[in-house]
Protein backbone atom coordinates (compact mmCIF):
# COMPACT_ATOMS: atom_id res chain seq x y z
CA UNK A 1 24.01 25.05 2.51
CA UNK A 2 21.85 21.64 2.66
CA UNK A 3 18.50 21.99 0.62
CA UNK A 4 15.76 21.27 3.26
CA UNK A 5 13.81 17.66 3.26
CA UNK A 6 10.65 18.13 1.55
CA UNK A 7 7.33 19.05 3.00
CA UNK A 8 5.15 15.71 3.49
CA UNK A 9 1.94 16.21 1.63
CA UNK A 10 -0.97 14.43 2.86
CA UNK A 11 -4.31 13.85 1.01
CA UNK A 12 -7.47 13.36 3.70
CA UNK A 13 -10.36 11.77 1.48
CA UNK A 14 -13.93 12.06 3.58
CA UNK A 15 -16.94 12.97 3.00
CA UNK A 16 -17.87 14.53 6.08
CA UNK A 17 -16.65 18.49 5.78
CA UNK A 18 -15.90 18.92 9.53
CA UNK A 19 -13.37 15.71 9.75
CA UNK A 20 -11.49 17.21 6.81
CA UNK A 21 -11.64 20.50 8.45
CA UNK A 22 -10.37 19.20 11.94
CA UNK A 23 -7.88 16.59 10.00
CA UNK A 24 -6.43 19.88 8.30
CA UNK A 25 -5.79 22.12 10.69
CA UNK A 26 -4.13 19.28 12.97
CA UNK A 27 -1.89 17.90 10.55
CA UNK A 28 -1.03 21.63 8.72
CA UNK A 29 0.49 22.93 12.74
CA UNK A 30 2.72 19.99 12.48
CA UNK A 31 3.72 21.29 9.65
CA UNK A 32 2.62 19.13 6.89
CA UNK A 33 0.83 19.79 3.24
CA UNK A 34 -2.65 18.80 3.82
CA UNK A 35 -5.10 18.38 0.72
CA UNK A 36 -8.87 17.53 1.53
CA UNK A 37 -11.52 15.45 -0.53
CA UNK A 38 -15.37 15.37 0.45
CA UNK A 39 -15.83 13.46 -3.27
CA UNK A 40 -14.74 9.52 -3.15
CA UNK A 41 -14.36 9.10 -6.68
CA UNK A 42 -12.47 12.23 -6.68
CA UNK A 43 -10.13 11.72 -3.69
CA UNK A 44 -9.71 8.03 -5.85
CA UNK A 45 -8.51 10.18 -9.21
CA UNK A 46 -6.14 12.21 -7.00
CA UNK A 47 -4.87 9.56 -5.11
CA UNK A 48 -3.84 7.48 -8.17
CA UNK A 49 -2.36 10.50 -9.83
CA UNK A 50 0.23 10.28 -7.35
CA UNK A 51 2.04 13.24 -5.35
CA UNK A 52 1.12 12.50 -1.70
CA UNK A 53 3.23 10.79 0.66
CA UNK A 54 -0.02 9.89 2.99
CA UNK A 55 -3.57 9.10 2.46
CA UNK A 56 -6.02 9.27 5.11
CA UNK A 57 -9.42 7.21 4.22
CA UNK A 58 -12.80 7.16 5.27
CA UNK A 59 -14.10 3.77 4.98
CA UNK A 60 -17.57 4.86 4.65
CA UNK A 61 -18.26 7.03 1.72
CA UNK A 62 -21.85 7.73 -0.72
CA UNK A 63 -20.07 6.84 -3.96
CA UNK A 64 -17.22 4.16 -3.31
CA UNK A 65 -16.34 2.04 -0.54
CA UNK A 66 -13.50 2.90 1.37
CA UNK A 67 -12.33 -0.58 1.40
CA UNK A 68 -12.67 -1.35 -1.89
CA UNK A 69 -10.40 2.83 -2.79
CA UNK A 70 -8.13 1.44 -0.71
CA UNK A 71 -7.33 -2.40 -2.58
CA UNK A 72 -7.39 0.12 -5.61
CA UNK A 73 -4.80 2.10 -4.23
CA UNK A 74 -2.23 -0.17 -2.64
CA UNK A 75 -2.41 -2.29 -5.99
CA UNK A 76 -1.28 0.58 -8.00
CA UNK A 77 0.61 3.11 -5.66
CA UNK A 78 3.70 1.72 -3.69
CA UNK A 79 5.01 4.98 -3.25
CA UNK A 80 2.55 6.05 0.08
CA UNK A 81 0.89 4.95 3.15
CA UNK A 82 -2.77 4.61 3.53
CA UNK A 83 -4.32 5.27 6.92
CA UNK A 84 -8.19 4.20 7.31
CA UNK A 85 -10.72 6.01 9.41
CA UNK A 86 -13.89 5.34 10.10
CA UNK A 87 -16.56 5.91 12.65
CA UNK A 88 -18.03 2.15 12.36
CA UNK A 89 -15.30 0.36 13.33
CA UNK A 90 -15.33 -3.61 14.10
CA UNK A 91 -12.30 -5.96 14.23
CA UNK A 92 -13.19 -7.57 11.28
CA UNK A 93 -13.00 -4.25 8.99
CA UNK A 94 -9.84 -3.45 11.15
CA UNK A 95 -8.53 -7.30 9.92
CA UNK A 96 -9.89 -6.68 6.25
CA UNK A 97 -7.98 -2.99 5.73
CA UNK A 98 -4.62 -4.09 7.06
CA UNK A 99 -4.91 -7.33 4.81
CA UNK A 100 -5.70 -4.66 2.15
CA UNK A 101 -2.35 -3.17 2.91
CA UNK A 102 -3.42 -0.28 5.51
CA UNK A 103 -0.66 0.83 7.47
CA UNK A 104 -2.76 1.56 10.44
CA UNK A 105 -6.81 1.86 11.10
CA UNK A 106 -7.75 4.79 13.22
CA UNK A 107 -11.44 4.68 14.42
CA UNK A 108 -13.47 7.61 15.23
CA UNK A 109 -13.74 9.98 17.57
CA UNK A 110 -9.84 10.11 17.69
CA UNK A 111 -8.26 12.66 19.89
CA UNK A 112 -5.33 15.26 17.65
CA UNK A 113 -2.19 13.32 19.68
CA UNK A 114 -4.07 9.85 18.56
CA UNK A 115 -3.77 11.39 14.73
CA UNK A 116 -0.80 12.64 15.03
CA UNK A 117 0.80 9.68 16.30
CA UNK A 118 -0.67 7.21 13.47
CA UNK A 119 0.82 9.34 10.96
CA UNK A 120 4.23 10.20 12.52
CA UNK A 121 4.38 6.25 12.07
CA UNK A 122 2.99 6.39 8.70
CA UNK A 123 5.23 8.88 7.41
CA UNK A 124 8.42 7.20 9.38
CA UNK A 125 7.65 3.79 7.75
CA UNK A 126 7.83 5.62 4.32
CA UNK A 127 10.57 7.35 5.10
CA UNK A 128 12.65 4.31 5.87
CA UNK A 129 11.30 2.18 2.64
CA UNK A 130 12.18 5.45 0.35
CA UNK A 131 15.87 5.40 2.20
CA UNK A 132 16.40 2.20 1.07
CA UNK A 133 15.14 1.53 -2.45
CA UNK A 134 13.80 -2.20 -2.77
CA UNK A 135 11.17 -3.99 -4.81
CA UNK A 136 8.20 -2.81 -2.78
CA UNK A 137 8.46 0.48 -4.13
CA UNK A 138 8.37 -1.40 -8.24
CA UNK A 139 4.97 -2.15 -9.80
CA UNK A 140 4.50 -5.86 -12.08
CA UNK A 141 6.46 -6.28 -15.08
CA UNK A 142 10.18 -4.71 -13.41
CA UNK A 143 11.64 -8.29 -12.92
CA UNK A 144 10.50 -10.82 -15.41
CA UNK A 145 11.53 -9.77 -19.00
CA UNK A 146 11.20 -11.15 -21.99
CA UNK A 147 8.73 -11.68 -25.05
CA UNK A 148 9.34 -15.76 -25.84
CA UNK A 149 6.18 -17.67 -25.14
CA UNK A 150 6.97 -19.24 -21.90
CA UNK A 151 7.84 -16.16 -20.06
CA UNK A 152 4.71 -14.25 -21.48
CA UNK A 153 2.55 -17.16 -19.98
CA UNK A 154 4.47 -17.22 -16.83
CA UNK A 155 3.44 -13.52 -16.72
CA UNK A 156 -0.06 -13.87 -17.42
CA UNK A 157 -0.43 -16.72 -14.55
CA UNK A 158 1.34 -14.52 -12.36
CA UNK A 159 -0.93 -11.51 -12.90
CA UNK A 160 -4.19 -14.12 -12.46
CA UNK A 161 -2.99 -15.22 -9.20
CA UNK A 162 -0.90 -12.36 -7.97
CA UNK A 163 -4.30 -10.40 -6.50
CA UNK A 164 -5.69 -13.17 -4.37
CA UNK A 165 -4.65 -14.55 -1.00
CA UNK A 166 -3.77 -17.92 -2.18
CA UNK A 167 -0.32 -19.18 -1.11
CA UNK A 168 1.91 -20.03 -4.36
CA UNK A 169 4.75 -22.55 -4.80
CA UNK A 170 7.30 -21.87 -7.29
CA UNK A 171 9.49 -24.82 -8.25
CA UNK A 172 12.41 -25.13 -10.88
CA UNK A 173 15.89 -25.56 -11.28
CA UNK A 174 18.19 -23.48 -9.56
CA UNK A 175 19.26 -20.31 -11.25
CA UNK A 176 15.76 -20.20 -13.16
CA UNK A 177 14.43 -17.30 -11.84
CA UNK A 178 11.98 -18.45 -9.20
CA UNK A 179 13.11 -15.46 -7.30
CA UNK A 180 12.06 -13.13 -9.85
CA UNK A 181 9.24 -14.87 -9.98
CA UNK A 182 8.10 -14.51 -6.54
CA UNK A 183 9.01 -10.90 -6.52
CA UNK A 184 7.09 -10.30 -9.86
CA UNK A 185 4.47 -12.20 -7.96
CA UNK A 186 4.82 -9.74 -4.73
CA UNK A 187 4.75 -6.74 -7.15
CA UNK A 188 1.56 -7.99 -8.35
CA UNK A 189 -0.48 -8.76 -5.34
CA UNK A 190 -2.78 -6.49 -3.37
CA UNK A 191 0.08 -5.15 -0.92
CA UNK A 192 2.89 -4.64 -2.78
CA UNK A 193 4.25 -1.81 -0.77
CA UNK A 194 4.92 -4.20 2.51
CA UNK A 195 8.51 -5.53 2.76
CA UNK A 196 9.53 -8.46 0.52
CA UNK A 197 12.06 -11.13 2.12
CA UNK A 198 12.83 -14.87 1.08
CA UNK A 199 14.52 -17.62 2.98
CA UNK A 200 16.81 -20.00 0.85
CA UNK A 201 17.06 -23.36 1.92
CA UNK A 202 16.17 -25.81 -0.71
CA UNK A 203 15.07 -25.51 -4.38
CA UNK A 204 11.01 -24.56 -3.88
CA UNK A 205 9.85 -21.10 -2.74
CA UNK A 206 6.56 -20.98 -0.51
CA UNK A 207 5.27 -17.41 -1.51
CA UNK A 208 2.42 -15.57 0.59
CA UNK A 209 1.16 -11.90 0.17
CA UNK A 210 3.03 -11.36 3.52
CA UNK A 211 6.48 -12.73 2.66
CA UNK A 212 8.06 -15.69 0.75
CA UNK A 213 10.22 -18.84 1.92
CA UNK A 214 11.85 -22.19 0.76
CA UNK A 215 10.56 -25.22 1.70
């Protein structure tokens, strides 16, 4: 007899009482573990701890900014999805929390299908980076090794640059490691749960938060 899949568990971090309530009791009929948070810097300590396949954040909170939880959290958990929600929404905060590596932004009021349907996505998208194990799942420090001099300063620069949105070339002889390098440098930046992928053509890799590829 096949063990069942596990239950998704799904932390909702607000601090208004009646969202979480509603939240809950939508998500928990479609079966689904729901945890609530009115706290910010609470919902922040239980998100990092890890053991939730979904966050759902309010981008306005008393104690923390929603925005700023959320760079926190997709820098050092590549392991979930991160839904923002917010009842001031603009297009630029919309822009700003997928940069930040949001899978989707859900504005308020939103109807129960409207939730439902963001995470169905949310959860699928895990689903199918979990079902096939890549380097968006690994934090910094899984691909360049090594204690000599060089490779600790090539470390260091990396970890400098690696949050920012500059674009990075990485040059060198072939079969010196400039892929590692790029995906040391994708493990490092803010969204280092969205897909990796390269393009080999020459000998110099073009690497963006979004994706890298040879020039």
């Amino acid at each position: 007899m096949s063990t069942p899949p596990p239950v998704p568990t799904v932390l909702v971090i607000d601090d208004d009482e009646v969202m979480l309530e509603s939240c809950r009791r939508i998500l928990e009929r479609k079966g689904l573990a729901v945890e609530t948070e009115a706290d910010g810097l609470r919902g922040r300590e239980r998100a990092l701890r890890g053991g939730f396949d979904l966050v759902l954040l309010d981008v306005r909170m008393p104690q923390i900014d929603g925005l700023d939880l959320l760079s926190d959290i997709r820098g050092r958990r590549g392991d979930l999805e991160v839904i923002v929600i917010t009842g001031y929404s603009t297009i630029d905060s919309a822009v700003k929390a997928v940069k930040l590596g949001a899978y989707d932004y859900l504005p308020k009021p939103f109807t129960p299908d409207e939730l439902r349907t963001r995470v169905d996505g949310a959860l699928a998208s895990l689903a199918e980076r979990r079902a096939r194990p890549s380097e968006s799942l690994l934090g910094p420090g899984q691909f360049l090794v090594g204690s000599s001099e060089p490779m600790v300063r090539a470390r260091a620069l990396i970890a400098q640059v690696g949050p920012s949105d500059a674009t990075v070339l990485i040059t060198g002889e072939s079969g010196t490691g400039k892929e590692l390098a790029a995906l040391e440098l994708h493990a490092a930046s803010q969204r280092p749960a969205r897909s990796y992928r390269w393009i080999a053509r020459r000998s110099r890799l073009a690497c963006s938060r979004a994706s890298c590829s040879a020039t």
